[in-house]
C-alpha atoms as a PDB file:
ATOM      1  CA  UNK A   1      22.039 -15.556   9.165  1.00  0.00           C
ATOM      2  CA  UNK A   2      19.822 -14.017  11.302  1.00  0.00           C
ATOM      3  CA  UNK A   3      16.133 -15.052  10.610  1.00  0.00           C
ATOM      4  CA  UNK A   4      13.497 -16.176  12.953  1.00  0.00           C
ATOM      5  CA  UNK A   5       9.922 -17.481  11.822  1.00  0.00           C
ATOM      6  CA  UNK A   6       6.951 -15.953  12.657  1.00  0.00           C
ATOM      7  CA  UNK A   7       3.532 -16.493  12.928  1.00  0.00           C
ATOM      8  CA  UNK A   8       1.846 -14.960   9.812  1.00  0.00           C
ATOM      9  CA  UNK A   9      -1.977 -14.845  11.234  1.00  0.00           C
ATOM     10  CA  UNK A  10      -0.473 -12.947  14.280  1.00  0.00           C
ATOM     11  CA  UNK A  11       1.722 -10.448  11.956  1.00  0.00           C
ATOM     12  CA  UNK A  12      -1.085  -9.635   9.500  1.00  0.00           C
ATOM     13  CA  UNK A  13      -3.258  -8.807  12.552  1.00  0.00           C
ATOM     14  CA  UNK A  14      -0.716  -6.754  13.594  1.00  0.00           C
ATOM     15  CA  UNK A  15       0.000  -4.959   9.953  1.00  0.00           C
ATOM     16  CA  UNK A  16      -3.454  -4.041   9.548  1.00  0.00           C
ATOM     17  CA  UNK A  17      -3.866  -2.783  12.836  1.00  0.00           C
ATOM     18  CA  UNK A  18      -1.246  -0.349  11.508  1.00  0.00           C
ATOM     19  CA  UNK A  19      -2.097   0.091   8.481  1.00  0.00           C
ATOM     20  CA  UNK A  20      -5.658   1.670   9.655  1.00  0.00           C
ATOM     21  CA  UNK A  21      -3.825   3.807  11.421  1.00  0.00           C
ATOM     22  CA  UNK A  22      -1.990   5.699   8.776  1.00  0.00           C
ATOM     23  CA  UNK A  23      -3.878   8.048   6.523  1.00  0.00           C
ATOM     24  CA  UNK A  24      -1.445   8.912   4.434  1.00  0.00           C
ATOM     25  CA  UNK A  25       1.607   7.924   2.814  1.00  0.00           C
ATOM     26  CA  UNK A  26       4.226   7.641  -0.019  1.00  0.00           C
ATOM     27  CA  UNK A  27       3.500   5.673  -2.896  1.00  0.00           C
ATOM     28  CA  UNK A  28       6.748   5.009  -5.275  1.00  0.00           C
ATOM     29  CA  UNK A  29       5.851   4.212  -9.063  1.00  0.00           C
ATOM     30  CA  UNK A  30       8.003   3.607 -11.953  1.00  0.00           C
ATOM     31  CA  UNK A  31       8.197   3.191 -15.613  1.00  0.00           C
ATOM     32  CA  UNK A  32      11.403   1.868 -16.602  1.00  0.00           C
ATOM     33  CA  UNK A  33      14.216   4.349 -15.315  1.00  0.00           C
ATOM     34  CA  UNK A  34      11.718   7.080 -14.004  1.00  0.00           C
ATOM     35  CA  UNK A  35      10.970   6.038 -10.200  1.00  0.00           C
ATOM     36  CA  UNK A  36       8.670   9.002  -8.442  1.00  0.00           C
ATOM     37  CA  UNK A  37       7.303   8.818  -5.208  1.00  0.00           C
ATOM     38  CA  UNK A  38       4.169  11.017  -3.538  1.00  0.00           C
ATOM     39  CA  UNK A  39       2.265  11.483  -0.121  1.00  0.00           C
ATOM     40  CA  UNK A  40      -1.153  10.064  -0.638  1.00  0.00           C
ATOM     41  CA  UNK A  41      -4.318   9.191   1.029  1.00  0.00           C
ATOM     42  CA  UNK A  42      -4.351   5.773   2.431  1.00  0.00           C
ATOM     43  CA  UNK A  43      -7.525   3.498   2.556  1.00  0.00           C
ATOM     44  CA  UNK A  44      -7.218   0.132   3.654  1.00  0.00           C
ATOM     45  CA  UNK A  45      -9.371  -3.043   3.988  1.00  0.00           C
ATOM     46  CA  UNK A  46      -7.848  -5.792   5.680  1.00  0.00           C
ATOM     47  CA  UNK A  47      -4.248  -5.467   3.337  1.00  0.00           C
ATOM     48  CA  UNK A  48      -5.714  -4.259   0.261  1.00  0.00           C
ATOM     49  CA  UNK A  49      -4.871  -0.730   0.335  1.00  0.00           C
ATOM     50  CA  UNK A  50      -6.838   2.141  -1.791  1.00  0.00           C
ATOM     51  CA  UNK A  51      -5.713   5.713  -2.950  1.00  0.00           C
ATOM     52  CA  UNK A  52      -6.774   7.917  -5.769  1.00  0.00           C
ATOM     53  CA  UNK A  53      -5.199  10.104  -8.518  1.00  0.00           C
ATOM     54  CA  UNK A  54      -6.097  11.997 -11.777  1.00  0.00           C
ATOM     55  CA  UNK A  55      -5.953   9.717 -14.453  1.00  0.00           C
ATOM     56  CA  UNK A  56      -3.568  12.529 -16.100  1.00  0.00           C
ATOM     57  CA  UNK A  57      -1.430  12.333 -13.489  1.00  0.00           C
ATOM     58  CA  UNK A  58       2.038  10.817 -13.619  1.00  0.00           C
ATOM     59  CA  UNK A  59       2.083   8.076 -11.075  1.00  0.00           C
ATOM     60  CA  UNK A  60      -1.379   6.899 -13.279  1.00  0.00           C
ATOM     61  CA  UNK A  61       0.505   6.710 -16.412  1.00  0.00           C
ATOM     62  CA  UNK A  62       3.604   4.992 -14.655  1.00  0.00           C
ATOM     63  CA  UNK A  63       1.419   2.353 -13.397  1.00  0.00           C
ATOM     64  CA  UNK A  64      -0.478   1.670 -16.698  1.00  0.00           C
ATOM     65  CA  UNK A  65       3.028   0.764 -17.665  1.00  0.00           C
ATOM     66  CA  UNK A  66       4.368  -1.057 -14.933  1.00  0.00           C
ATOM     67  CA  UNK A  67       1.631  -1.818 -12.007  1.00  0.00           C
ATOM     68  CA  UNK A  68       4.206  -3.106  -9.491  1.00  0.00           C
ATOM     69  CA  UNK A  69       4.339  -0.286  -6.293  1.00  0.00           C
ATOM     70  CA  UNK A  70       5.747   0.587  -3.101  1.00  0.00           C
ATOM     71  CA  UNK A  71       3.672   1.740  -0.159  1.00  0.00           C
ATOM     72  CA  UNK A  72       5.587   3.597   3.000  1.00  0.00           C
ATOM     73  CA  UNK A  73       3.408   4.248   5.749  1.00  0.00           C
ATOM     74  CA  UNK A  74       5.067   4.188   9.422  1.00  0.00           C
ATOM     75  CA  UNK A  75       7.086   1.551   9.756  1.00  0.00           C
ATOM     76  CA  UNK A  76       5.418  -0.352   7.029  1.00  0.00           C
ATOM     77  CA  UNK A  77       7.065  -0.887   3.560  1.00  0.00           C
ATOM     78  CA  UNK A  78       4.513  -2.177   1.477  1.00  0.00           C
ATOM     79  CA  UNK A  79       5.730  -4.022  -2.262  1.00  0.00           C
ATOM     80  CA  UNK A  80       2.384  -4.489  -4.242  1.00  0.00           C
ATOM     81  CA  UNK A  81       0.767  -4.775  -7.273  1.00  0.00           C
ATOM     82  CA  UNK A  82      -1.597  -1.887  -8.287  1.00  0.00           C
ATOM     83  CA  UNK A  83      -5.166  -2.267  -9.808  1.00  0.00           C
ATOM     84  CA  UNK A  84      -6.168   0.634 -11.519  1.00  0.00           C
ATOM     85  CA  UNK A  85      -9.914   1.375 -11.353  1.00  0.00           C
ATOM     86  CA  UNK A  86     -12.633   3.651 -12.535  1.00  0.00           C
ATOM     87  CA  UNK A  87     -14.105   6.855 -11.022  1.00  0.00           C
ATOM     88  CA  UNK A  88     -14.803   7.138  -7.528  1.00  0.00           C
ATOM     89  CA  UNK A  89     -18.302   6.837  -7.712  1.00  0.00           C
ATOM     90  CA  UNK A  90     -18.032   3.469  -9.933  1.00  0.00           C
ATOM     91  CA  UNK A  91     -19.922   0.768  -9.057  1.00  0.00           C
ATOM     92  CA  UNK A  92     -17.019  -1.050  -8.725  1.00  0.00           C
ATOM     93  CA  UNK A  93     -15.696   1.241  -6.044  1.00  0.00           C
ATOM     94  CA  UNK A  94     -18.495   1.345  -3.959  1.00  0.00           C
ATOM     95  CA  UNK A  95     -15.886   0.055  -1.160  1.00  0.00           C
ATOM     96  CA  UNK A  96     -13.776   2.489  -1.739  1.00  0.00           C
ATOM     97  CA  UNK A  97     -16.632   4.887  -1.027  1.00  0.00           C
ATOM     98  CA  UNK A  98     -17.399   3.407   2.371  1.00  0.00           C
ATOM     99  CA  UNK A  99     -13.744   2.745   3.336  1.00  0.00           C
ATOM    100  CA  UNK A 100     -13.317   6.552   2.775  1.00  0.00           C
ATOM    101  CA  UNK A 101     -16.245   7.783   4.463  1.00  0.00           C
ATOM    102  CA  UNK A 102     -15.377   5.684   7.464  1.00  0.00           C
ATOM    103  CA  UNK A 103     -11.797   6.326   7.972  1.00  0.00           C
ATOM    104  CA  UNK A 104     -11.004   9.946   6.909  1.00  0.00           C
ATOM    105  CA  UNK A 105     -14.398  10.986   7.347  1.00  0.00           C
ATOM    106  CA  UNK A 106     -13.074  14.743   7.523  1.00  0.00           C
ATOM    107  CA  UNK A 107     -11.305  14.796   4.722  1.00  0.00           C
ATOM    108  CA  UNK A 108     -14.633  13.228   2.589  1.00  0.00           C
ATOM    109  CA  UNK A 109     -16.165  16.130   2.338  1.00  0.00           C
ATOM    110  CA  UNK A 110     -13.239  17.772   0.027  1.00  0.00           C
ATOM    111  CA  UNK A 111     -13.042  14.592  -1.932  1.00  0.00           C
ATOM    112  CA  UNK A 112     -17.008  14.868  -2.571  1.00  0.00           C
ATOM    113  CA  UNK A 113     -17.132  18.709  -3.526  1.00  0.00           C
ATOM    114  CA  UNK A 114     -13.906  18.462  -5.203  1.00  0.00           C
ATOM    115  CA  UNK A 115     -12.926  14.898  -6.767  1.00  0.00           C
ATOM    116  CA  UNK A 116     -16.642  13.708  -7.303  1.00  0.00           C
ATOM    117  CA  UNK A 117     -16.707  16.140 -10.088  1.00  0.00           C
ATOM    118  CA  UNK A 118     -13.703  15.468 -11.835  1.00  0.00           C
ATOM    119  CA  UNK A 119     -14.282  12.813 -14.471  1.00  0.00           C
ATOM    120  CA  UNK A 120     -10.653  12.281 -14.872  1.00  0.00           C
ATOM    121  CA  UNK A 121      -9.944  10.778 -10.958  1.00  0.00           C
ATOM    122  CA  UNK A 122      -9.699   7.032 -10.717  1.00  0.00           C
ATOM    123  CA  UNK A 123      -9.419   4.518  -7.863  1.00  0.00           C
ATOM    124  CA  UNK A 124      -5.965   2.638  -7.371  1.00  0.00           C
ATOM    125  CA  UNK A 125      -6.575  -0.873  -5.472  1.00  0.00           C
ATOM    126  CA  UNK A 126      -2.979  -2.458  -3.789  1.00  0.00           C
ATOM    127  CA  UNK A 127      -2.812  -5.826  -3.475  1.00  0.00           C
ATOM    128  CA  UNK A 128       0.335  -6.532  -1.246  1.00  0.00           C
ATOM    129  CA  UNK A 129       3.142  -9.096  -2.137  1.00  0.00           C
ATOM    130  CA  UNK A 130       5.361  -8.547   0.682  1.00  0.00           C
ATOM    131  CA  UNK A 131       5.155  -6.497   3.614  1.00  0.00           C
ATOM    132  CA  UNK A 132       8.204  -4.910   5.952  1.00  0.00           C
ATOM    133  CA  UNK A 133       7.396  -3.836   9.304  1.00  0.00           C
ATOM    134  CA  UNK A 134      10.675  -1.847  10.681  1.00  0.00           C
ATOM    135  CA  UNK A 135      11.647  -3.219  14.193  1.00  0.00           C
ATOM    136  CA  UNK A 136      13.800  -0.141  15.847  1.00  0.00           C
ATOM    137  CA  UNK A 137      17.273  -1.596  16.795  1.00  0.00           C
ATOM    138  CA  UNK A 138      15.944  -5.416  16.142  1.00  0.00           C
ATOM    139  CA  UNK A 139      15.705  -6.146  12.634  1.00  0.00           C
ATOM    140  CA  UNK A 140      12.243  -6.301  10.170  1.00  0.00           C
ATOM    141  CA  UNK A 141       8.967  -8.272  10.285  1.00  0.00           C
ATOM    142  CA  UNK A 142       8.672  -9.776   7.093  1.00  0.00           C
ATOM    143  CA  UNK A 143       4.672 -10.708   5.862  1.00  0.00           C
ATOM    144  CA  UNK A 144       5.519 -12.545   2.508  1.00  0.00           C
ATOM    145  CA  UNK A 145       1.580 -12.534   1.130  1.00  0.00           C
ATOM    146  CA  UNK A 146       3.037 -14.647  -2.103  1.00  0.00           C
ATOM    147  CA  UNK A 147       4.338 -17.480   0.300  1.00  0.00           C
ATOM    148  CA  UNK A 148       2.030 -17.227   3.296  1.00  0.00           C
ATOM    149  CA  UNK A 149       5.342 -17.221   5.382  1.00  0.00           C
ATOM    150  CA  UNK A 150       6.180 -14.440   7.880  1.00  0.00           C
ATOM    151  CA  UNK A 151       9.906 -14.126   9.420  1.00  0.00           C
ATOM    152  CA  UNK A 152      12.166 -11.816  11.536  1.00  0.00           C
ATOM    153  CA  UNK A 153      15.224 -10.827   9.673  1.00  0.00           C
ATOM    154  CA  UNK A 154      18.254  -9.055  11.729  1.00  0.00           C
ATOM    155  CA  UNK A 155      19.526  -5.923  10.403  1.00  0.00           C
ATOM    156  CA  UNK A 156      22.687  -7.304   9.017  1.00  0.00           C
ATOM    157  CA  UNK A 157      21.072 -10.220   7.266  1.00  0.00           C
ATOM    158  CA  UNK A 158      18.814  -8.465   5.299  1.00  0.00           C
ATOM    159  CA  UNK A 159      20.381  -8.066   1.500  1.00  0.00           C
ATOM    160  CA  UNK A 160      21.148 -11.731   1.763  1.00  0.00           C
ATOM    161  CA  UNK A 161      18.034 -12.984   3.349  1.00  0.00           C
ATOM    162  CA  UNK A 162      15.832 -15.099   0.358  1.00  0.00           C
ATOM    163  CA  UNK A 163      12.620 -13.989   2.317  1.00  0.00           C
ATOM    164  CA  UNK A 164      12.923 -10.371   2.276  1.00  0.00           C
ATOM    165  CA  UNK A 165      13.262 -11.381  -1.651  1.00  0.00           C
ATOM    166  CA  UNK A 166      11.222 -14.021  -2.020  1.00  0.00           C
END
């Protein structure tokens, strides 16, 4: 098998390096045998990653159901669990706020004149389990956040490698 260790501290730098460069992505959500998958707006802070939805919407009610989630955002595949949180302008999402306003700053002014209104939108908060950075033509970074382990996992090793499961 094909799996090299890695330093985690220098991987995680590198993951949310990328990660604040992405302003959008897909989010995947399921409940049960319904799997869906969306472009969103990305937010992140450190590797807790923020988007936000109508409380309406589908991909709200699938993760009231089942809060586990899957983030793709350039070469990052992102397996997390999601928070779900209270209107925008929430005291509890006062980060949120300033996370917005500093890295889509163009795009804030839409979310204020349109989404401040709504009562209905709601904050999601990621918390990462497991990150995947794609290496072209060597393999994947692993970032295990539930082991505090990183590792380097060839292409052909990868459905039997325990840390891409772990």
């Amino acid at each position: 098998m094909s799996q090299t260790e890695l330093s985690y501290e220098e991987l995680k730098q590198e993951i949310i390096e990328e990660l604040r460069q992405h302003r959008t992505g897909v989010l995947a959500t399921s409940d049960g045998n319904n799997v869906t998958a969306r472009s969103v707006l990305l937010f992140s802070d450190g590797l807790t990653i923020y988007c936000f939805t109508d409380k309406d919407s589908r991909k709200f009610k699938q993760m009231s159901v089942n809060p586990n989630v899957s983030v793709a955002a350039g070469t990052l595949q992102i397996d997390g669990i999601a928070t779900l949180k209270g209107h925008l302008l929430d005291e509890e999402n006062v980060r949120f706020i300033e996370l917005h306003k500093e890295q889509n700053p163009e795009y804030f002014k839409i979310t204020e004149t349109f989404f401040f209104p709504r009562q209905s939108t709601r904050v999601i908060e990621i918390t990462p389990k497991r990150i995947g950075k794609w290496m072209h033509g060597e393999g994947v970074d692993i970032l295990n956040i539930s082991t505090g382990k990183a590792h380097k996992i060839g292409w052909g090793d990868l459905d039997q490698s325990p840390a891409y499961y772990e």
